[in-house]
Protein backbone atom coordinates (compact mmCIF):
# COMPACT_ATOMS: atom_id res chain seq x y z
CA UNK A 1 -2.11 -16.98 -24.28
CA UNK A 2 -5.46 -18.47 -24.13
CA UNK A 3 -7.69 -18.17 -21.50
CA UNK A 4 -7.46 -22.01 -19.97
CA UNK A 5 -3.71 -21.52 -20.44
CA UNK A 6 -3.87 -18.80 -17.93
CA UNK A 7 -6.08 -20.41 -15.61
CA UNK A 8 -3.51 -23.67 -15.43
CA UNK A 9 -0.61 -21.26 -15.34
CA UNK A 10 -2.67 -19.55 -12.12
CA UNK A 11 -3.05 -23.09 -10.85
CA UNK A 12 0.81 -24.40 -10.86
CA UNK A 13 1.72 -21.04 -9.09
CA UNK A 14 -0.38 -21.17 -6.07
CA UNK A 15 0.56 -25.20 -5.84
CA UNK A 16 4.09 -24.31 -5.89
CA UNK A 17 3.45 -21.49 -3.56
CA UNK A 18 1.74 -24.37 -0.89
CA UNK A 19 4.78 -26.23 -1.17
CA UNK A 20 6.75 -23.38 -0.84
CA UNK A 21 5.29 -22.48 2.53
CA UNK A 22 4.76 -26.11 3.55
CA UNK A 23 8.47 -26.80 3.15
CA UNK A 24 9.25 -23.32 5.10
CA UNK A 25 7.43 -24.59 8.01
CA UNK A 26 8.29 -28.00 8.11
CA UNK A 27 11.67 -26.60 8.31
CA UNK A 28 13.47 -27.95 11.70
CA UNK A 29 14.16 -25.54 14.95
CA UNK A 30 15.96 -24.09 15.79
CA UNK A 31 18.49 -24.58 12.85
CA UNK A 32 21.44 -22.74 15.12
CA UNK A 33 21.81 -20.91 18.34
CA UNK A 34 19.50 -19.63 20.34
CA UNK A 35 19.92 -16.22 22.67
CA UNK A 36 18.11 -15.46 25.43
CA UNK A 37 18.79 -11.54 26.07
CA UNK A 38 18.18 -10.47 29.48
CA UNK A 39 18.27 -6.26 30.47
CA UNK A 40 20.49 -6.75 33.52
CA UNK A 41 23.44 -7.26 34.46
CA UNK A 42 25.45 -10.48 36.01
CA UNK A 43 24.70 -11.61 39.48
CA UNK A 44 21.42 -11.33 39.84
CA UNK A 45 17.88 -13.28 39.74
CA UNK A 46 17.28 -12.72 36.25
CA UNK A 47 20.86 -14.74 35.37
CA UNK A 48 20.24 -17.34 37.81
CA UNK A 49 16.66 -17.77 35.69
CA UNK A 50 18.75 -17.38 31.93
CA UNK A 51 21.18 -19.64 32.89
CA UNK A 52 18.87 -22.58 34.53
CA UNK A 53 17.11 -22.37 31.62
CA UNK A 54 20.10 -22.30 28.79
CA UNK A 55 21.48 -25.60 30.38
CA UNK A 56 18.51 -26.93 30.08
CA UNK A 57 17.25 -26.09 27.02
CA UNK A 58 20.30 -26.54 24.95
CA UNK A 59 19.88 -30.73 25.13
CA UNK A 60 16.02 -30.44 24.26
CA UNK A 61 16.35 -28.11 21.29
CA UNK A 62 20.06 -29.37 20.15
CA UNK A 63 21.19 -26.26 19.67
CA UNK A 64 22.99 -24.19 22.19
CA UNK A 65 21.36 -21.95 24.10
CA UNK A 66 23.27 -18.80 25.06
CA UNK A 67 22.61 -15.75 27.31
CA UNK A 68 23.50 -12.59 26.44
CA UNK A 69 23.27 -9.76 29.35
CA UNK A 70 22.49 -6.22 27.53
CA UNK A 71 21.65 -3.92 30.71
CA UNK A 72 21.09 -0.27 30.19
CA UNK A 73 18.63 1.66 29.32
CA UNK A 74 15.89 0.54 32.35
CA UNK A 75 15.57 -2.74 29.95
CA UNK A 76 15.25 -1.02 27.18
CA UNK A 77 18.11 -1.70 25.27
CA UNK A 78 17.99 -5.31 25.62
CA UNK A 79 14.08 -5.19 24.45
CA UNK A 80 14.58 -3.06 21.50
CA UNK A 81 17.27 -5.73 20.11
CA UNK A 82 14.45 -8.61 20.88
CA UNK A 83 11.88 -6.36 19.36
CA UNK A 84 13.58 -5.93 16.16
CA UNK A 85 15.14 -9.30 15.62
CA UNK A 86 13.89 -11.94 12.95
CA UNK A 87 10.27 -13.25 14.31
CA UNK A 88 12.41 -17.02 14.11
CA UNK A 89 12.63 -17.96 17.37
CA UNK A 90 16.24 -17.83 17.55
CA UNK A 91 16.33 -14.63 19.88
CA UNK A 92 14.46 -14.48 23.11
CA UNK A 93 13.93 -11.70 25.69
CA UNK A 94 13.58 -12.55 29.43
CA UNK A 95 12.62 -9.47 31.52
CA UNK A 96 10.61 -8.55 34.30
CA UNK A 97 7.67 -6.44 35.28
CA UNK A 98 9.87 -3.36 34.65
CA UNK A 99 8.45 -4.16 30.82
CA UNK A 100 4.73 -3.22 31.86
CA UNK A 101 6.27 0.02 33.90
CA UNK A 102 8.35 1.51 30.73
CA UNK A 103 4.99 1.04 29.31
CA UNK A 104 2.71 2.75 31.68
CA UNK A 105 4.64 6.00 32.04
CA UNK A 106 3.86 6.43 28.30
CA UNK A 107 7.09 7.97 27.41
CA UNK A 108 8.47 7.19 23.76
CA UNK A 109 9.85 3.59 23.64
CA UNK A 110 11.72 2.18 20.69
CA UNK A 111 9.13 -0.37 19.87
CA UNK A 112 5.50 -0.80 21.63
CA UNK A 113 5.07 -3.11 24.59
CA UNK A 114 2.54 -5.23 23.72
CA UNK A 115 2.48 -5.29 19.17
CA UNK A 116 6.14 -5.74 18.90
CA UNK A 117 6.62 -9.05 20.77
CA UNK A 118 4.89 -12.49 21.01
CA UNK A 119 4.46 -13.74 24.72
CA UNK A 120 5.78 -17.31 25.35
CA UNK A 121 5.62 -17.68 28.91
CA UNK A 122 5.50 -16.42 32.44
CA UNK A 123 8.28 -18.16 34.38
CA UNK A 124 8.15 -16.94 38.32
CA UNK A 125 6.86 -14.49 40.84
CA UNK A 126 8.48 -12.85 43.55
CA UNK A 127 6.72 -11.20 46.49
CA UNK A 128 8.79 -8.04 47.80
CA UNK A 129 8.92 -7.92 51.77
CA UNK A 130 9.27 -4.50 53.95
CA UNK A 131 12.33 -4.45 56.05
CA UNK A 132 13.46 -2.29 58.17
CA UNK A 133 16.77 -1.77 60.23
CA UNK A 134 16.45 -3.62 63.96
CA UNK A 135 17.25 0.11 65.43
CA UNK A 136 13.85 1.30 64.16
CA UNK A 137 12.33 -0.79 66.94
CA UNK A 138 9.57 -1.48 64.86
CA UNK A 139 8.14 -4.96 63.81
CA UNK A 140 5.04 -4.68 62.64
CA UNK A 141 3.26 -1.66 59.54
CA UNK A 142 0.98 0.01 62.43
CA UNK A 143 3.75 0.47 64.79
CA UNK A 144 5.97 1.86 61.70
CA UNK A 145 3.14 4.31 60.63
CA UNK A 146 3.30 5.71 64.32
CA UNK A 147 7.30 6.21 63.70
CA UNK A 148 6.51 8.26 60.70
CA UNK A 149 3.88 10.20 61.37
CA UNK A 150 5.22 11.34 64.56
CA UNK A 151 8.81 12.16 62.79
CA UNK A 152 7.78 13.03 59.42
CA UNK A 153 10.81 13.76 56.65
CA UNK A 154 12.80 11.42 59.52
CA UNK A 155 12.47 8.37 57.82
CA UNK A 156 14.11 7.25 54.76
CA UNK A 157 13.73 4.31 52.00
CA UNK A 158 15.81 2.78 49.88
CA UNK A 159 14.72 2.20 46.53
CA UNK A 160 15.99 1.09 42.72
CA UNK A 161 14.40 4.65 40.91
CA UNK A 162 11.52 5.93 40.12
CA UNK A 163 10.91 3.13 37.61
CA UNK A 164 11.24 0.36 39.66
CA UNK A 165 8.30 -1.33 41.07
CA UNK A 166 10.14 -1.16 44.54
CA UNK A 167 10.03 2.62 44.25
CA UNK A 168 6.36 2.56 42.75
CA UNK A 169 5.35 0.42 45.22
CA UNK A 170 6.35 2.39 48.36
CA UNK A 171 5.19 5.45 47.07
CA UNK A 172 1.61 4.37 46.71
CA UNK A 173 1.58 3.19 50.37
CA UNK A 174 2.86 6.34 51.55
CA UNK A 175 -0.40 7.83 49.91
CA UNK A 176 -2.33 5.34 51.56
CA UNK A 177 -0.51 5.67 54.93
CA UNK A 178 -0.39 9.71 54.92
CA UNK A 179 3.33 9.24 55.77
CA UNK A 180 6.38 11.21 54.59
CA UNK A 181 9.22 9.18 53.96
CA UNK A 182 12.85 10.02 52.04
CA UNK A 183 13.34 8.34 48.68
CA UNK A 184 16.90 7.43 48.75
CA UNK A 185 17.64 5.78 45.45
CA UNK A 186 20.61 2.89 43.97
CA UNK A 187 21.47 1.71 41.16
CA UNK A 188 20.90 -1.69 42.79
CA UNK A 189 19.34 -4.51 44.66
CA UNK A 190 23.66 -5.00 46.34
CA UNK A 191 23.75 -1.56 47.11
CA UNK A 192 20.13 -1.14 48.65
CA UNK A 193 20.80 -4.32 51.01
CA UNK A 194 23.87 -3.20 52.68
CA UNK A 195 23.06 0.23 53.11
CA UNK A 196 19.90 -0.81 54.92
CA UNK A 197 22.02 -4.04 57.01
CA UNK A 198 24.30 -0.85 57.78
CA UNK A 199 21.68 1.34 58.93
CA UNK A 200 22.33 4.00 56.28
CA UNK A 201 18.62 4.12 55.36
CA UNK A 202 15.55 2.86 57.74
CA UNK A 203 13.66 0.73 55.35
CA UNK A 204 13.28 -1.34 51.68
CA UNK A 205 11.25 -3.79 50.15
CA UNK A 206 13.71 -6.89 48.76
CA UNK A 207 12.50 -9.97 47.93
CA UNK A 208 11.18 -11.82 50.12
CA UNK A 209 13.41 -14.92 50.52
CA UNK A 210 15.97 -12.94 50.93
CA UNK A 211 14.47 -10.75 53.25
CA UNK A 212 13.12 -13.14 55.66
CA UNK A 213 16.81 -14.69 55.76
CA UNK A 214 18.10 -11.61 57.44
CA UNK A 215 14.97 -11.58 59.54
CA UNK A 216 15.55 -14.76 60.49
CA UNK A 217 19.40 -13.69 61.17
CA UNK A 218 18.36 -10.59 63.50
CA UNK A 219 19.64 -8.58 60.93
CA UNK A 220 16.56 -7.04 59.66
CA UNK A 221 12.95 -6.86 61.07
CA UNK A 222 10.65 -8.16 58.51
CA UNK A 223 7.03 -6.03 58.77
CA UNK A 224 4.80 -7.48 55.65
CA UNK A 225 5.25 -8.87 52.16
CA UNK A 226 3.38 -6.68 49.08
CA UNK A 227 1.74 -9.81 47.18
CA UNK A 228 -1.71 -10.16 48.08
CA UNK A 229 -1.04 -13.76 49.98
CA UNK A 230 1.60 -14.42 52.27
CA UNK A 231 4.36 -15.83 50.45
CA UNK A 232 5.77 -19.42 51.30
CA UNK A 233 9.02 -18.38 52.59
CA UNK A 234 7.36 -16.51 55.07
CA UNK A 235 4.15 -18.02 56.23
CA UNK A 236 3.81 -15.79 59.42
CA UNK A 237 4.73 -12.61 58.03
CA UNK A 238 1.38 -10.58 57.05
CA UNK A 239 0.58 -8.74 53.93
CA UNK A 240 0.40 -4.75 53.51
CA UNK A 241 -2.90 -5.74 53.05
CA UNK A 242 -3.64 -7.48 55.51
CA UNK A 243 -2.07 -4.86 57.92
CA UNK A 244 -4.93 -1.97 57.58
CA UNK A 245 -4.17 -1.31 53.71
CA UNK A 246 -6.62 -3.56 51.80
CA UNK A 247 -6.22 -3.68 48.05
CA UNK A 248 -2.61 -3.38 48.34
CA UNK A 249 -0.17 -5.72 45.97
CA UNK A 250 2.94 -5.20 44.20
CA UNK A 251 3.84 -8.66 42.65
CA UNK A 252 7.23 -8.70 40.94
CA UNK A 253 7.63 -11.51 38.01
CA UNK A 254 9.92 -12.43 35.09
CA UNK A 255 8.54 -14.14 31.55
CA UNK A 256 9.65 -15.18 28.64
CA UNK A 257 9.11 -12.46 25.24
CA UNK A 258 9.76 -12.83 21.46
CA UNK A 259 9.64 -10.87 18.75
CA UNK A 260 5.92 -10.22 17.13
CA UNK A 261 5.74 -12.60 14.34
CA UNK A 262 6.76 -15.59 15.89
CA UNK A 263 5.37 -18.62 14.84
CA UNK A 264 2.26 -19.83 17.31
CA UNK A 265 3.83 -23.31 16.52
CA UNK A 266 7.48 -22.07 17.79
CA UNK A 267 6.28 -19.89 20.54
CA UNK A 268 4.17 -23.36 21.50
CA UNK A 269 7.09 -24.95 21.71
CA UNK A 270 9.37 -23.15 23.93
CA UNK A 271 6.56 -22.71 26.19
CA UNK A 272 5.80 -26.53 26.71
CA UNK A 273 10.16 -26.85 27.01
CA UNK A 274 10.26 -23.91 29.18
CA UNK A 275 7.16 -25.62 31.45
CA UNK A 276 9.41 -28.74 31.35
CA UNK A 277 12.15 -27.27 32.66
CA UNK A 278 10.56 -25.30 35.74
CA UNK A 279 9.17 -28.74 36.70
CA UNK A 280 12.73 -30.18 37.28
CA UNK A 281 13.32 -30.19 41.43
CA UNK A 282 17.20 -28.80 40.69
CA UNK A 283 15.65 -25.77 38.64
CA UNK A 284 13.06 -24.80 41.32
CA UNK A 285 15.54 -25.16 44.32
CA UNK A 286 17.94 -22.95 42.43
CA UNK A 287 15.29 -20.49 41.90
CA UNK A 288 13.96 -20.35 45.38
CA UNK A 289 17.24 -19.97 46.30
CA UNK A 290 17.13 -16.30 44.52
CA UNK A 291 13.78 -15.88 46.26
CA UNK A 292 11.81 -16.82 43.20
CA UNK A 293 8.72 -18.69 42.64
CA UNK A 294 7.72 -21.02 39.74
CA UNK A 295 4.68 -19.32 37.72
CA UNK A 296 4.30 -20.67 34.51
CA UNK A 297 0.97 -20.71 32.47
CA UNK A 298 0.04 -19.89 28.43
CA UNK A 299 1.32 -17.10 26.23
CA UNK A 300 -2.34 -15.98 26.60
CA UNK A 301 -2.19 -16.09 30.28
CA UNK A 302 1.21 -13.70 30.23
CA UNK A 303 -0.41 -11.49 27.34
CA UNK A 304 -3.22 -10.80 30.06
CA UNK A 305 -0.60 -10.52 32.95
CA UNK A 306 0.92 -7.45 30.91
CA UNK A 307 -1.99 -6.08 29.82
CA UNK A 308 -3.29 -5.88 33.54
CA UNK A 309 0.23 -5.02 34.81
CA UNK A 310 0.47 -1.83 32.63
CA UNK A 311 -3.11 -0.54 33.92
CA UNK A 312 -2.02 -0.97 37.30
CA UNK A 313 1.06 1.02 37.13
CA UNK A 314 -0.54 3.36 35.08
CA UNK A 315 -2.91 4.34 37.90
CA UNK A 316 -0.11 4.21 40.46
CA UNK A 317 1.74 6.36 38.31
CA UNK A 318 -0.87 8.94 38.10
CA UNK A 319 -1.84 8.77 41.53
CA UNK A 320 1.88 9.39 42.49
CA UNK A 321 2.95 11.76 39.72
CA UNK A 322 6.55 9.52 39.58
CA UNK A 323 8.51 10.63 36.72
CA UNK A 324 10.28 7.86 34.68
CA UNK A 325 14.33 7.45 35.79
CA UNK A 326 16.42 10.16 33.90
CA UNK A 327 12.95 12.65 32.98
């Protein structure tokens, strides 16, 4: 074969290998269903947020959208699946901040936090609020750091584990209030509320719209919220912050993950549908209603959320010495 005979045989293969690609990407999605796998179970905020966006998705993409509930694991089973699923946009992961905590304590994971998926979107925020049971006779942080520090080991706390932020959280303000407080720990948010309604344990953080509801009620006494603003729901209750403990905030959120690889024009996509949908009224009412906020933004604005998330729990984590759930 002569030499010019090579060079055109060099040529046709790279032109067929630009329409190869061109044709791949001009491909239609998605071309079937799409999954959005979330790490808890039924019942809870993070179905309320699947579901409100699966019926609304389904009509814009034309393809139905289904959610698939894969708890276990503290999230990780449901992110490993996400993690190691084709990089087509046909399987999504919605979690929470728990993602930045597995990744903080540094324990073995089975696929890395940040490399292994592409960030889409960050779809809400929900400020925790303290409570505390009515019979505490406290309503406001000072007048519940008296309580403990004159009855220390007295008080107790319910929390979700040591890898929940709720847990995390509270544990870093008892360093910074020199109090000593009981963990009690649940397997969930259900349990935690009607232990505390029952007076079983003295105090929790739960989200705020829900916890300002009982307040509201006379059920529960509502003593500060951890973002570092008041929230909406509850313009008149303070921060930690604000009540002698500046620096404080604990900021739960949920976003939208896909697996590393994803195409920046599918992940662009979903995120301008899934910014679409959190505008609609019905969507944001239903949210609230769970005591979650709208927060949507880039996939470069979420990539920095994580990034900053893991650093702070990192530090809380060291300045603590919590120990992941089940080590």
């Amino acid at each position: 074969m002569s030499n010019l005979q090579s060079y055109i045989l060099k040529i046709v293969f790279f032109v067929c290998s630009a329409f190869a690609l061109a044709s791949v990407s001009a491909q239609p999605y998605p071309t079937r269903a799409v999954r959005i796998v979330t790490p808890f179970p039924p019942g809870g905020g993070t179905e309320v947020a699947a579901r409100s966006l699966a019926e609304y998705l389904a009509p814009v993409l034309g393809q139905p959208v289904v959610v698939e509930n894969r708890p276990g694991g503290n999230s990780v089973i449901a992110s490993e699946i996400v993690a190691k699923a084709a990089p087509d946009g046909h399987t999504l992961l919605l979690t929470t901040d728990i993602h930045a905590i597995n990744a903080a304590f540094g324990v073995s994971l089975p696929y890395d936090s940040m490399k292994d998926f592409s960030f889409v979107s960050q779809l809400t925020t929900s400020p925790l609020m303290l409570v505390a049971h009515p019979s505490l006779g406290v309503k406001t942080v000072s007048e519940l750091v008296s309580i403990a520090r004159a009855q220390p080991g007295k008080l107790s706390f319910g929390s979700l584990g040591s890898s929940s932020p709720h847990y995390l959280g509270f544990e870093w303000w008892k360093r910074m209030a020199s109090v000593d407080i009981i963990d009690v720990p649940y397997k969930g948010g259900g349990q935690v509320l009607a232990d505390i309604l029952g007076g079983q344990v003295s105090l929790t953080y739960i989200v705020a719209g829900n916890g300002i509801r009982q307040a509201r009620a006379g059920k529960l006494a509502a003593l500060a919220v951890t973002s570092d603003r008041r929230a909406g729901v509850a313009p008149d209750t303070p921060t930690i912050a604000e009540s002698g403990f500046p620096g404080y905030a604990i900021v739960n959120w949920y976003a939208m993950l896909a697996p590393a690889g994803t195409s920046k024009a599918i992940v662009s996509r979903l995120n301008a549908e899934i910014g679409a949908a959190l505008r609609q009224t019905h969507i944001v009412e239903r949210l609230a209603g769970s005591g979650l906020d709208v927060t949507t933004g880039s996939p470069e604005d979420l990539e920095v959320l994580l990034k900053r998330d893991i650093e702070k729990y990192r530090r809380i984590i060291s300045l603590t010495g919590a120990k992941p759930d089940g080590r």
